[in-house]
N, C-alpha and C. Protein backbone atom coordinates (compact mmCIF):
# COMPACT_ATOMS: atom_id res chain seq x y z
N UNK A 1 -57.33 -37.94 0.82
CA UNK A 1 -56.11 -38.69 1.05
C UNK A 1 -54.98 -37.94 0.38
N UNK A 2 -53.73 -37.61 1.25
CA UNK A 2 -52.93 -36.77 0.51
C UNK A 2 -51.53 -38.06 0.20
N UNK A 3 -50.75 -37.88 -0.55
CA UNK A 3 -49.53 -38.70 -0.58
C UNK A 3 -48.68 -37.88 -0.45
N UNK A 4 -48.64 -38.05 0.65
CA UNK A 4 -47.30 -36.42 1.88
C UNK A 4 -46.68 -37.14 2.36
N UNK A 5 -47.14 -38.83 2.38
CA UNK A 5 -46.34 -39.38 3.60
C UNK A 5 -44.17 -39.50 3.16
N UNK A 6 -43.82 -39.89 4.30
CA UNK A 6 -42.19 -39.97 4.12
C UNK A 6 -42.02 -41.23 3.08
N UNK A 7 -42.38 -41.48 2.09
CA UNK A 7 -41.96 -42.67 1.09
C UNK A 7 -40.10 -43.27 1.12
N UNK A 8 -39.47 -41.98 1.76
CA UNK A 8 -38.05 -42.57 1.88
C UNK A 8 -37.74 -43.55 2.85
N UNK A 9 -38.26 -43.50 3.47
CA UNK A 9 -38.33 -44.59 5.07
C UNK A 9 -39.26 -45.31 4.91
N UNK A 10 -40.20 -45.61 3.65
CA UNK A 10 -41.39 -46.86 3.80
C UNK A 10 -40.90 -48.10 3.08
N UNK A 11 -40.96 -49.65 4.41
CA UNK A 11 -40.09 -50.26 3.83
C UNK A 11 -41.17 -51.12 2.42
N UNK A 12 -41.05 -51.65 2.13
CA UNK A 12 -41.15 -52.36 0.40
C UNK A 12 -42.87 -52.98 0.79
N UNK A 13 -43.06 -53.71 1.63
CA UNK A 13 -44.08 -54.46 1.95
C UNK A 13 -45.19 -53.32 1.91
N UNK A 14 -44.97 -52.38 3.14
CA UNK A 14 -46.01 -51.26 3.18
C UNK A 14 -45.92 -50.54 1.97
N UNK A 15 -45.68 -50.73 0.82
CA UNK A 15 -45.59 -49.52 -0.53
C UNK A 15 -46.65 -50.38 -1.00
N UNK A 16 -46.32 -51.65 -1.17
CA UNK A 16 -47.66 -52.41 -1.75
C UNK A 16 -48.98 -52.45 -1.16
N UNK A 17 -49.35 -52.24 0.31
CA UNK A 17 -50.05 -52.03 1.30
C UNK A 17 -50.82 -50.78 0.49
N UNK A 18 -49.83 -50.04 0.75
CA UNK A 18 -50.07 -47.94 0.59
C UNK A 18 -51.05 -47.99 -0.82
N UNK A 19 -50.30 -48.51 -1.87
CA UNK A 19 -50.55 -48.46 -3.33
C UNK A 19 -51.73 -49.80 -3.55
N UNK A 20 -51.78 -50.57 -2.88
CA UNK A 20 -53.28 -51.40 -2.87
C UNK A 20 -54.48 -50.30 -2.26
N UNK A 21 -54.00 -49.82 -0.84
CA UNK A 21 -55.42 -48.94 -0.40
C UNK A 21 -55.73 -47.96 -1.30
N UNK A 22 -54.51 -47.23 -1.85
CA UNK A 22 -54.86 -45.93 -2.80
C UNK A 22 -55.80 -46.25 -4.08
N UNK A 23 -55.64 -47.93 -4.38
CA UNK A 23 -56.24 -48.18 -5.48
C UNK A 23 -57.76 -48.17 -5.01
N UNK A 24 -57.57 -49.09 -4.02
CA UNK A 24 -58.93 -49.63 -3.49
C UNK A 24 -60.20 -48.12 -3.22
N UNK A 25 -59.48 -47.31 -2.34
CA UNK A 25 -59.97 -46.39 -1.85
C UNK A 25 -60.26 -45.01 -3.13
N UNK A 26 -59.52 -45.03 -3.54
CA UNK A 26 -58.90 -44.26 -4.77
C UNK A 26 -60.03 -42.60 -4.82
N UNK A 27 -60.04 -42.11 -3.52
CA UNK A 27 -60.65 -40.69 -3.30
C UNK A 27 -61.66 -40.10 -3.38
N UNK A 28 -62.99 -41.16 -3.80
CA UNK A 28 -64.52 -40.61 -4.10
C UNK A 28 -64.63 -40.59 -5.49
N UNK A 29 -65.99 -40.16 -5.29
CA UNK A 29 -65.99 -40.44 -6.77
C UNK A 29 -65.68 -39.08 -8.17
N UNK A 30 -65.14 -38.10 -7.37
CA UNK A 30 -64.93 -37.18 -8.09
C UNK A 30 -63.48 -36.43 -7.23
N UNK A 31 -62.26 -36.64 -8.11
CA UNK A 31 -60.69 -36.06 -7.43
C UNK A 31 -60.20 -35.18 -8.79
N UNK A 32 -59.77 -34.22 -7.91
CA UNK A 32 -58.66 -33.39 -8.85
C UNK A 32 -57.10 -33.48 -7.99
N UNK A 33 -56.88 -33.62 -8.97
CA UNK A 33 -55.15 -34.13 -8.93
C UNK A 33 -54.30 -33.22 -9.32
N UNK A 34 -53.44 -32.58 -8.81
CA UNK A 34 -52.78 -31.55 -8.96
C UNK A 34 -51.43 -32.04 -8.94
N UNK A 35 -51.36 -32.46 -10.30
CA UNK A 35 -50.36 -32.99 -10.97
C UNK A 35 -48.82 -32.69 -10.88
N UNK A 36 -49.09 -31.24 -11.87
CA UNK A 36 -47.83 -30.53 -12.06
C UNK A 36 -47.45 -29.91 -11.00
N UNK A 37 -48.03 -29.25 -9.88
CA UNK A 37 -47.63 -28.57 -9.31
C UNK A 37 -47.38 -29.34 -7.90
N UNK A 38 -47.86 -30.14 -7.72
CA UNK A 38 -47.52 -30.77 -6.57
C UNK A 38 -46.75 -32.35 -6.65
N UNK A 39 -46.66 -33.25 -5.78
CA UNK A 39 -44.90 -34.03 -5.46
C UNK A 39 -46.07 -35.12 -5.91
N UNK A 40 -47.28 -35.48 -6.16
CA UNK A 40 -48.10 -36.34 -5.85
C UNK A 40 -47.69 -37.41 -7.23
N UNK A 41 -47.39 -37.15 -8.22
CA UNK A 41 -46.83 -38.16 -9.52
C UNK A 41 -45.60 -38.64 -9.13
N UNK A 42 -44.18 -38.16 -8.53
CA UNK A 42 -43.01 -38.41 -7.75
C UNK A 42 -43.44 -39.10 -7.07
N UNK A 43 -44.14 -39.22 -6.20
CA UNK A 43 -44.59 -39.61 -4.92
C UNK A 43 -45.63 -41.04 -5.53
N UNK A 44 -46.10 -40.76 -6.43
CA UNK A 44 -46.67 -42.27 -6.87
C UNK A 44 -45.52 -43.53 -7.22
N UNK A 45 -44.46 -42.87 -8.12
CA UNK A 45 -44.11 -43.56 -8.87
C UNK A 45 -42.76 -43.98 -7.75
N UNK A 46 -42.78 -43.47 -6.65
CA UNK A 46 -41.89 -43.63 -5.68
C UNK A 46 -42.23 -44.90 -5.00
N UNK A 47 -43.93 -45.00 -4.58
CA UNK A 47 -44.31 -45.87 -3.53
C UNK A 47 -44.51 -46.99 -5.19
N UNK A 48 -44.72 -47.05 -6.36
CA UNK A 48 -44.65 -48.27 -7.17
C UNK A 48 -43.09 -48.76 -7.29
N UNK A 49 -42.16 -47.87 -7.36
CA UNK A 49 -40.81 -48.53 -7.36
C UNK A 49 -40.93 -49.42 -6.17
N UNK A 50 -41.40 -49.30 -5.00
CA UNK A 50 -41.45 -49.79 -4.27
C UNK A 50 -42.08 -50.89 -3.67
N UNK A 51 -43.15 -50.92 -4.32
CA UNK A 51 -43.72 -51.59 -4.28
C UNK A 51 -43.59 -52.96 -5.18
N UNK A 52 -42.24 -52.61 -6.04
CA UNK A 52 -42.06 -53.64 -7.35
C UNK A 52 -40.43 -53.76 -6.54
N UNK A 53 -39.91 -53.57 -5.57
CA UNK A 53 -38.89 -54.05 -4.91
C UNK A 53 -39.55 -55.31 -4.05
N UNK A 54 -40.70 -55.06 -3.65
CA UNK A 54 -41.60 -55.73 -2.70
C UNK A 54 -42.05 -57.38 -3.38
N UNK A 55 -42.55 -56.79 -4.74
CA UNK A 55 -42.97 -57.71 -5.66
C UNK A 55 -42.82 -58.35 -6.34
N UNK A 56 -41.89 -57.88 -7.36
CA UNK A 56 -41.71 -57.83 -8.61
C UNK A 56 -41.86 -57.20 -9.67
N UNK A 57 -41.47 -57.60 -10.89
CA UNK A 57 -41.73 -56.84 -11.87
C UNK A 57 -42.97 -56.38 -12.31
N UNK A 58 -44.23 -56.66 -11.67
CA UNK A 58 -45.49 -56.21 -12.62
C UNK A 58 -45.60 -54.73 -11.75
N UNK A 59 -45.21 -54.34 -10.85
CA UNK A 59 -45.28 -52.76 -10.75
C UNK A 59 -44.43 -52.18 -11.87
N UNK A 60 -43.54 -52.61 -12.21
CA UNK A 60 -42.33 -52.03 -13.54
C UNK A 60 -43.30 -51.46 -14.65
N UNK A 61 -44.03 -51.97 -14.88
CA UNK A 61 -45.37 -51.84 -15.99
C UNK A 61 -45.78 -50.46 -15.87
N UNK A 62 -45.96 -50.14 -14.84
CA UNK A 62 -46.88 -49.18 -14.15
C UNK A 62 -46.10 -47.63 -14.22
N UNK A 63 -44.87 -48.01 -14.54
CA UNK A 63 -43.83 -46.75 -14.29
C UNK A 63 -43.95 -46.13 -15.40
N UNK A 64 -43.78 -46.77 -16.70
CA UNK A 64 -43.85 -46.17 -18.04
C UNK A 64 -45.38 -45.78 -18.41
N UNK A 65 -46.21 -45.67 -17.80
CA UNK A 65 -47.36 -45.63 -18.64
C UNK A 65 -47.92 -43.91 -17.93
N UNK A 66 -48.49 -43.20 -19.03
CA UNK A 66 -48.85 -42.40 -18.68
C UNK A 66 -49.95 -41.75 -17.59
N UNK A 67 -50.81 -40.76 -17.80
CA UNK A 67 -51.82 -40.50 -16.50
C UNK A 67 -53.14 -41.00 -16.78
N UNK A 68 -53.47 -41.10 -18.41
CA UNK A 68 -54.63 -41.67 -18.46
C UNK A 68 -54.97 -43.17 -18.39
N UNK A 69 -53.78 -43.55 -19.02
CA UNK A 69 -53.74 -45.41 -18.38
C UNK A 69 -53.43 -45.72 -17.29
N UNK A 70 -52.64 -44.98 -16.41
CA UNK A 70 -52.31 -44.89 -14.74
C UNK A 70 -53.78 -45.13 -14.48
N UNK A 71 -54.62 -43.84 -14.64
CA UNK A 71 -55.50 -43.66 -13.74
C UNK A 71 -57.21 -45.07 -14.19
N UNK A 72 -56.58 -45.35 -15.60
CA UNK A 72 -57.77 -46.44 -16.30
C UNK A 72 -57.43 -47.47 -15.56
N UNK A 73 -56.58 -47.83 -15.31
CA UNK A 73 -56.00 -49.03 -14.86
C UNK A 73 -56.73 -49.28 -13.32
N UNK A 74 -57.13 -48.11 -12.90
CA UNK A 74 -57.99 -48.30 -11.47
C UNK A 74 -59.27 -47.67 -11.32
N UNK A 75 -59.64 -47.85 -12.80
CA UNK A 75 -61.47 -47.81 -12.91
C UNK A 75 -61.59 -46.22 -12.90
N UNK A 76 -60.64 -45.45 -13.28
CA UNK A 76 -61.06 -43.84 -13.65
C UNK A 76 -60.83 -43.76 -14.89
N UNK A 77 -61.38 -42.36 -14.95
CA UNK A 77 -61.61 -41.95 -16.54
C UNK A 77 -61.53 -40.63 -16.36
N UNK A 78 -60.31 -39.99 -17.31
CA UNK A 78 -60.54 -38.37 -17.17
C UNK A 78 -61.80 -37.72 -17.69
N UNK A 79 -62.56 -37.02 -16.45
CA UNK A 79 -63.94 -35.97 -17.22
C UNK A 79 -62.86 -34.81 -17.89
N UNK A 80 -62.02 -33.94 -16.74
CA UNK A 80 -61.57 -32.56 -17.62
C UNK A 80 -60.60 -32.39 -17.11
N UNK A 81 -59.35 -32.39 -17.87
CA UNK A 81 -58.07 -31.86 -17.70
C UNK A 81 -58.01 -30.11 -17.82
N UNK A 82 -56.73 -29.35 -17.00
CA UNK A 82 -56.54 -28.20 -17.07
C UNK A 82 -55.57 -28.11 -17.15
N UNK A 83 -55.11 -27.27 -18.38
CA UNK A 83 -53.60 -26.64 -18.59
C UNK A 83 -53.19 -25.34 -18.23
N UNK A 84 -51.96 -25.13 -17.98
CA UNK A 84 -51.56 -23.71 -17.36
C UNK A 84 -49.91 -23.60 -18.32
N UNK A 85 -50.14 -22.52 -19.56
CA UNK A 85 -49.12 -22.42 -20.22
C UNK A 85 -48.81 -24.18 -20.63
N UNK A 86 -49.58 -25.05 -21.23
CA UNK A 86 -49.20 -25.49 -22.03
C UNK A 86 -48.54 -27.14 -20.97
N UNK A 87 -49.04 -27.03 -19.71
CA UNK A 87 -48.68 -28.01 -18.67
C UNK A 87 -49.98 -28.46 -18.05
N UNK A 88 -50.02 -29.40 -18.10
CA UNK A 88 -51.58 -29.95 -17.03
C UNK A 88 -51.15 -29.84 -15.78
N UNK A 89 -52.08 -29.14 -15.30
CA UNK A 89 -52.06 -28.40 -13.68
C UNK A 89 -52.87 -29.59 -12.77
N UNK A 90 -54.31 -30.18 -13.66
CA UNK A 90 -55.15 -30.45 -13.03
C UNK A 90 -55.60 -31.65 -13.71
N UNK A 91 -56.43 -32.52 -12.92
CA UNK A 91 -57.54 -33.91 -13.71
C UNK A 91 -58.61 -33.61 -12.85
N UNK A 92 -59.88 -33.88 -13.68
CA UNK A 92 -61.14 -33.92 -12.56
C UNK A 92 -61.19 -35.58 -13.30
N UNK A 93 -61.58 -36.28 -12.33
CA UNK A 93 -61.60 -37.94 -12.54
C UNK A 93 -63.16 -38.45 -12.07
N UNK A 94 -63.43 -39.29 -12.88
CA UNK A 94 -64.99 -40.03 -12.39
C UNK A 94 -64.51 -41.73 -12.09
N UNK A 95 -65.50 -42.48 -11.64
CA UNK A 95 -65.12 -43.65 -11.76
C UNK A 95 -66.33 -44.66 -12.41
């Protein structure tokens, strides 16, 4: 599952939709996440703004918190992070 889609044109209802399946579905049981280098953290925190236009405030929660409570919060657990100069490039995630 990539998060490529146009988030600028997704109206409020479908962000909560998007960001329920991503939870639900949430990529197998083993994802690397290519954090730094790709739009995919922008692109999260895009479809939760949105999803807290939709809702309310309990997506607001979700904005401040970092990648390891992001990702605890939906039954993962980092196995191994990778840094590149001192930046996490990468997560390998279990559930």
């Amino acid at each position: 599952m990539t998060l490529s889609m146009g988030l600028h044109a997704l109206p409020p209802a479908e962000a909560v939709t998007a960001l329920r399946n991503l939870q639900a579905y949430c990529l197998g049981p083993l994802l690397i996440l290519d954090w730094a280098r790709s739009p995919s953290c922008r692109l999260l925190r895009r479809l939760l703004e949105l999803a807290e236009r939709a809702e309310g405030s309990c997506y607001r929660e979700y904005m401040t918190w970092g990648p390891e409570r992001m990702f605890a919060a939906s039954g993962w657990r980092i196995e191994e992070q990778q840094e590149l100069d001192g930046l996490v490039t990468s997560w390998r995630l279990e559930w």
